[in-house]
Structures are given as structure tokens and as C-alpha cells.
N, C-alpha and C. Protein backbone atom coordinates (compact mmCIF):
# COMPACT_ATOMS: atom_id res chain seq x y z
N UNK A 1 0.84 -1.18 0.00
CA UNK A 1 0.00 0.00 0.00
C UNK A 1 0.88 1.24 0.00
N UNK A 2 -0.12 2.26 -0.37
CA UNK A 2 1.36 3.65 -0.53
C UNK A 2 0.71 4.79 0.05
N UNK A 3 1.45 5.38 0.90
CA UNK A 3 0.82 6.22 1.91
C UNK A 3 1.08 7.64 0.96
N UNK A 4 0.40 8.57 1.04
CA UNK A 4 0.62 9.58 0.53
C UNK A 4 0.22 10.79 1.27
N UNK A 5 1.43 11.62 1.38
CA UNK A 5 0.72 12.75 2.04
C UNK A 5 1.08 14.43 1.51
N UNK A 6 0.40 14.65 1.37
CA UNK A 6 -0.36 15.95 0.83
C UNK A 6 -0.16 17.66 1.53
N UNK A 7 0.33 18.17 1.31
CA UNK A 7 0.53 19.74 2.53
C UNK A 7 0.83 20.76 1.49
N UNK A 8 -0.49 21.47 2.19
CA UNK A 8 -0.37 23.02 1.75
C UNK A 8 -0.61 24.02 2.70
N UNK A 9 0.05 24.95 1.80
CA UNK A 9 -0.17 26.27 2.90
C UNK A 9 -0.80 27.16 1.82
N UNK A 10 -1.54 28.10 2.46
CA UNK A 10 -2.43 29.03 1.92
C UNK A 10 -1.73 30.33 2.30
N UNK A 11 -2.16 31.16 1.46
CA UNK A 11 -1.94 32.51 1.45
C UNK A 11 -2.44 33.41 2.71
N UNK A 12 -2.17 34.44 3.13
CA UNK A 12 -2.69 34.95 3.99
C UNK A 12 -3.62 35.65 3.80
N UNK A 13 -5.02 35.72 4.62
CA UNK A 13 -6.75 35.67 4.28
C UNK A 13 -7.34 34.82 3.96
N UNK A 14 -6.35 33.78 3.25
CA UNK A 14 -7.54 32.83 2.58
C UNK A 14 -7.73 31.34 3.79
N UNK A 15 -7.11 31.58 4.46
CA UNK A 15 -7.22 30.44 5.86
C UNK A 15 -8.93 30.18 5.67
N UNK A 16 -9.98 30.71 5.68
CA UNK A 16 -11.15 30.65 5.94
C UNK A 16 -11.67 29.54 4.76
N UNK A 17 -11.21 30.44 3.68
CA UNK A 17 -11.92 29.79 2.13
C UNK A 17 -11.20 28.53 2.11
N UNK A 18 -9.80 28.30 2.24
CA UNK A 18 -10.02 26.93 2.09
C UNK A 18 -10.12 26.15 2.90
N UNK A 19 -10.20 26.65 4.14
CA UNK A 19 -10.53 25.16 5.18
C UNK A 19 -12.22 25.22 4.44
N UNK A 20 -12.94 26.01 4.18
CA UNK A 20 -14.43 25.47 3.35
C UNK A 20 -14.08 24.52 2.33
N UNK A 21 -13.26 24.60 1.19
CA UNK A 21 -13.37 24.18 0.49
C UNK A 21 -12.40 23.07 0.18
N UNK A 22 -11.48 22.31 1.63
CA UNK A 22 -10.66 21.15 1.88
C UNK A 22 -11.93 20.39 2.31
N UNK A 23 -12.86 20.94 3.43
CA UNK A 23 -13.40 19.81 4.04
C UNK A 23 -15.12 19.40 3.01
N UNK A 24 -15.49 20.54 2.13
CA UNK A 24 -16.46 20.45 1.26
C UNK A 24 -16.23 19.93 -0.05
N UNK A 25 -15.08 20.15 -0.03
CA UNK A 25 -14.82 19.36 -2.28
C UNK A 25 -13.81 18.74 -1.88
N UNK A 26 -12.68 19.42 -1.37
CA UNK A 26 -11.46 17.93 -1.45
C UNK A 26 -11.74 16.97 -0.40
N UNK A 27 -12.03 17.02 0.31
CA UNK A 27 -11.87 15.76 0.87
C UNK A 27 -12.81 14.67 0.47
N UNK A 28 -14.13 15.25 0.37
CA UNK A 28 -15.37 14.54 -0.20
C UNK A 28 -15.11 13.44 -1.52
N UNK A 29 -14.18 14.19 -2.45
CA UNK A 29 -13.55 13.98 -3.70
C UNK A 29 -12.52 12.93 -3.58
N UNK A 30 -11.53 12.76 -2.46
CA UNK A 30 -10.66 12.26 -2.47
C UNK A 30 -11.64 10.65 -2.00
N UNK A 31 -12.34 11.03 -0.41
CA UNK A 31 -12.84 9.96 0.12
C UNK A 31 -14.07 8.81 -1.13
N UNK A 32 -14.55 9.88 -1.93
CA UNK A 32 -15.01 9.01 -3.13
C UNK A 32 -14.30 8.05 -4.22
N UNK A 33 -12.86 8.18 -3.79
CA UNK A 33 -12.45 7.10 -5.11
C UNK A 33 -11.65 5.85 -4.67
N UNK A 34 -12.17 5.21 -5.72
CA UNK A 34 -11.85 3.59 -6.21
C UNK A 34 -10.13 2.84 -5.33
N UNK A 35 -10.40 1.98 -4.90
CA UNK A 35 -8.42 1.94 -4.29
C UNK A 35 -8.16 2.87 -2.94
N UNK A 36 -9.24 3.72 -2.57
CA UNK A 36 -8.68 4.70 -1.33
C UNK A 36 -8.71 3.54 -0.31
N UNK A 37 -7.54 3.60 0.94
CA UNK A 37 -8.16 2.24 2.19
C UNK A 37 -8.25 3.61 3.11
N UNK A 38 -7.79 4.47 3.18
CA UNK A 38 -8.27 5.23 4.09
C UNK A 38 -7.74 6.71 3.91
N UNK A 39 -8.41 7.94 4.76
CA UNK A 39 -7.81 9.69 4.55
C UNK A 39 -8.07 10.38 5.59
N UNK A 40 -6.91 10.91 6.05
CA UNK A 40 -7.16 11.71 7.32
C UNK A 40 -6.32 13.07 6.77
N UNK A 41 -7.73 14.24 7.32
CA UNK A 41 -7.28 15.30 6.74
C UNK A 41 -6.68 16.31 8.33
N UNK A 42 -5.99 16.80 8.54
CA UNK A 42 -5.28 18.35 9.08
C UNK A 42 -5.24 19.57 8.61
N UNK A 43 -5.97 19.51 9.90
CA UNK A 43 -6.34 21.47 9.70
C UNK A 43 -5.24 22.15 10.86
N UNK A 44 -5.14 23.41 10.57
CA UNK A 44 -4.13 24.15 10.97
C UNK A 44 -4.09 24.31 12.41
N UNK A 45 -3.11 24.62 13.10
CA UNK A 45 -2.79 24.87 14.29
C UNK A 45 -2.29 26.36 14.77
N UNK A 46 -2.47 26.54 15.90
CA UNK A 46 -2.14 28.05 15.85
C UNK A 46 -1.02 28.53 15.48
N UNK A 47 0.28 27.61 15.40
CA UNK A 47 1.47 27.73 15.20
C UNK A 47 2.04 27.79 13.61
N UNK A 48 0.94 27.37 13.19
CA UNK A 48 0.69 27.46 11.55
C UNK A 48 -0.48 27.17 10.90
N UNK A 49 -0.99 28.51 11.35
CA UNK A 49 -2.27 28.81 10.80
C UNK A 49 -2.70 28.86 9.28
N UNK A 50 -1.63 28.69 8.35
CA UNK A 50 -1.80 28.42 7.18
C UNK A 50 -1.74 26.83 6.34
N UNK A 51 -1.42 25.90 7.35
CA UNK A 51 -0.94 25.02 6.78
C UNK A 51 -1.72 23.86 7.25
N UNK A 52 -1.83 23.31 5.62
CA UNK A 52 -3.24 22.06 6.14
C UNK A 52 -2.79 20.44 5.26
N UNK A 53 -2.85 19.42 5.92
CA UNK A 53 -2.37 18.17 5.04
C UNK A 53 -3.57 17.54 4.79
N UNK A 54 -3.35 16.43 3.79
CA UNK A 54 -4.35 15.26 4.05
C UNK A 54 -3.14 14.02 3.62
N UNK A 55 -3.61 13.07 4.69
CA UNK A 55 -2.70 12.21 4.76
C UNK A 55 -3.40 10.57 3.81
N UNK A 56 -3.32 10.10 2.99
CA UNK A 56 -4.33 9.30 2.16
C UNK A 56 -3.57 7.63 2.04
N UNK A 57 -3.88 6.53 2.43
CA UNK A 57 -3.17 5.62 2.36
C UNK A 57 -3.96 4.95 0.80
N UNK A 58 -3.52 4.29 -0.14
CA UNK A 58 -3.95 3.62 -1.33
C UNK A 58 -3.73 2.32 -1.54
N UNK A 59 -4.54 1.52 -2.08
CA UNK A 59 -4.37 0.04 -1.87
C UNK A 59 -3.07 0.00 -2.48
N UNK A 60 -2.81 0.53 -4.34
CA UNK A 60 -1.88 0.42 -4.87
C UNK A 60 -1.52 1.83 -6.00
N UNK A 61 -0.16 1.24 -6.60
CA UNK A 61 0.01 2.38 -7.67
C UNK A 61 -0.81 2.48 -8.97
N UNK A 62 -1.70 1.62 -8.69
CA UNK A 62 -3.07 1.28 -10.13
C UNK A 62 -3.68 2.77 -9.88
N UNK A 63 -4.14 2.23 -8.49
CA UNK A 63 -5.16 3.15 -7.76
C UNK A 63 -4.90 4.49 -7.84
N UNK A 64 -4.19 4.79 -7.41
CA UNK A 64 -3.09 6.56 -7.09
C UNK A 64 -3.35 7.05 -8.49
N UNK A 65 -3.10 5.78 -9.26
CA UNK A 65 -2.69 6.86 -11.08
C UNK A 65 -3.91 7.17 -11.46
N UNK A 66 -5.44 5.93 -11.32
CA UNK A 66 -6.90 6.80 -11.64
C UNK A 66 -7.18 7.92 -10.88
N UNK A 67 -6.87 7.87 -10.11
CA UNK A 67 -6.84 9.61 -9.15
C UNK A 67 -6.45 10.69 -9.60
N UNK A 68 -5.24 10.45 -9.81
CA UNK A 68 -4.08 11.44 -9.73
C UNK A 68 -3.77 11.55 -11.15
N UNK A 69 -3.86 10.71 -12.08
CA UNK A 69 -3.08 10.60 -13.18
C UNK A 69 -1.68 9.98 -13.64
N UNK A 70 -1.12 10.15 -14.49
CA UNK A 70 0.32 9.52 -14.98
C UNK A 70 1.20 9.99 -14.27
N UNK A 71 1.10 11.42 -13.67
CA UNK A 71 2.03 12.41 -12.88
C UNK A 71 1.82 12.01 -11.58
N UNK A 72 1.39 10.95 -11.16
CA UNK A 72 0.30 11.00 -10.10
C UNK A 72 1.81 11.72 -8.79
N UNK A 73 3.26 11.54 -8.87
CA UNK A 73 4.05 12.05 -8.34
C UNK A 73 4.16 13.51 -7.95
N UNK A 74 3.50 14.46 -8.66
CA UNK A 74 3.23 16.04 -8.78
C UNK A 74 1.84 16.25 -7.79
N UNK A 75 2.19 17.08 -6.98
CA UNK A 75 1.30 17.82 -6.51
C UNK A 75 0.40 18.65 -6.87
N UNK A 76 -1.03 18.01 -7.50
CA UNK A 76 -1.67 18.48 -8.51
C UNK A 76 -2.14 19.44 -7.29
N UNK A 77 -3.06 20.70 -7.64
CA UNK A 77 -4.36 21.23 -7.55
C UNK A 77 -5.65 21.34 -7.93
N UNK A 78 -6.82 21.42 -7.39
CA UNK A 78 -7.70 21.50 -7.49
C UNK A 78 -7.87 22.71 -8.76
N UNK A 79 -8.65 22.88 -9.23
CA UNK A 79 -8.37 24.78 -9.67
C UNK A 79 -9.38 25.41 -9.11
N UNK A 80 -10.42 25.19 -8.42
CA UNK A 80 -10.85 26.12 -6.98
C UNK A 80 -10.12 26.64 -6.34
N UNK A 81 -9.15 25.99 -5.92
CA UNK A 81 -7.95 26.01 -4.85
C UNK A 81 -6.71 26.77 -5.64
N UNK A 82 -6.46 27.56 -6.46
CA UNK A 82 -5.46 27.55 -7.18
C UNK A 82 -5.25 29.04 -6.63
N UNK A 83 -6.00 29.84 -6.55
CA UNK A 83 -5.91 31.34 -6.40
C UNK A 83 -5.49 31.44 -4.51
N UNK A 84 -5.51 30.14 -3.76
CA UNK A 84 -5.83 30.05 -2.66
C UNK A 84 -4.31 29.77 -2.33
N UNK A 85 -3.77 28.87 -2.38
CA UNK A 85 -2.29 28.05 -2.54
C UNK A 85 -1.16 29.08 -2.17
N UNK A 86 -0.16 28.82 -1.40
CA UNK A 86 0.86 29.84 -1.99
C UNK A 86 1.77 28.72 -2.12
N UNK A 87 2.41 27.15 -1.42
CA UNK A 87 3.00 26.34 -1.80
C UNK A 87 2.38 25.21 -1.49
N UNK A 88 2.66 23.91 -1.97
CA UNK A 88 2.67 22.49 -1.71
C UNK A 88 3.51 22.04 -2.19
N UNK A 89 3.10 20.58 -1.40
CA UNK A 89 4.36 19.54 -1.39
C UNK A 89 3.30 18.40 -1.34
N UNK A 90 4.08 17.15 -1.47
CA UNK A 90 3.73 15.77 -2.02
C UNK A 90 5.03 14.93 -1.39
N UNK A 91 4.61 13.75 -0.67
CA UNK A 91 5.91 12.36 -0.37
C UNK A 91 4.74 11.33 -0.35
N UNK A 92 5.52 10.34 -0.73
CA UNK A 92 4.96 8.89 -1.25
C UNK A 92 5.81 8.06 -0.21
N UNK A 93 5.56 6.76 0.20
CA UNK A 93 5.89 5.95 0.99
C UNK A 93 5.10 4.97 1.34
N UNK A 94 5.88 3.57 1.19
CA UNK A 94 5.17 2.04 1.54
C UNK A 94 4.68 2.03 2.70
N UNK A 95 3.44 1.70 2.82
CA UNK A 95 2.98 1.22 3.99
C UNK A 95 3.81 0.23 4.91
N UNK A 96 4.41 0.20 6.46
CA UNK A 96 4.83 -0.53 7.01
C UNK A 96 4.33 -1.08 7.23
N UNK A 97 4.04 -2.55 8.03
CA UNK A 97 3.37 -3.83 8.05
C UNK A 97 3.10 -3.33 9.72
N UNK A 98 2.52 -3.64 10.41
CA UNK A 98 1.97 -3.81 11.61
C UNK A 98 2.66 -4.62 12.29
């Protein structure tokens, strides 16, 4: 399985708009597809009030690429979210065994 995790930071003002629109379209979006085993999303802390992850585990790399695409390695955006963004990042990693 391939853990994937997800972090952005937002611009300053827009803290509001996208915690609406992480927990109303992306996450909704993410938790709807095919291959997901599980998604836990993070919202900001006072210490970084701009910065929000979602952490997404995937059965496999089949799975990730109908999602994500061929790039599925790139930290796509939404384009709701695009005016919102000021950076992200993306890391991939095997699930450890229990």
C-alpha cells in the first residue's frame, strides 16, 4: 500500500476559504475514489495557521494513477484552490506492516 501525504499552505486571508473548500470538495472527492483504504485530513494549528495536510493511504500504484493521473508524483491542484495556494508539497511511501 502507498501512503501519501499531501501539505499546503495558503496565502494569507484565505485560511477561511479553504478550510471550506478542503473539508467540502477535497476531501469529499478524495474519500469518493476507487483503491482509497483510508484519509485523514489536518487542519491548521495556531502555530501554523496556514498550513493544512491530508494524509491518504492507497491500496496500490493502479489506484493513485486513476486519481491522480500519470504524474500521479506532482502535486496536482484542485483549480478552486489555485488562487488560494501559496506552496505544496507531495511524499509517497510504503505502507509498514503492523
Amino acid at each position: 500500500m502507498i501512503v501519501r501525504v499531501f501539505r499546503v499552505v495558503v496565502h494569507d486571508g484565505k485560511e477561511a476559504d479553504f478550510r471550506s473548500f478542503f473539508l467540502e470538495t477535497a476531501l469529499p472527492l478524495v474519500r469518493s475514489q476507487s483503491g482509497l483504504v483510508s484519509v485523514t485530513a489536518g487542519l491548521p494549528r495556531p502555530e501554523s495557521p496556514q498550513e493544512f495536510c491530508m494524509v491518504m493511504v492507497w491500496r496500490d500504484i493502479a489506484s493513485l494513477q486513476v486519481f491522480a493521473g500519470e504524474d500521479w508524483r506532482e502535486p496536482h491542484i484542485h483549480p478552486d484552490e489555485a488562487a488560494m495556494v501559496r506552496e505544496r508539497s507531495l511524499h509517497h511511501y510504503e505502507l509498514a506492516a503492523a
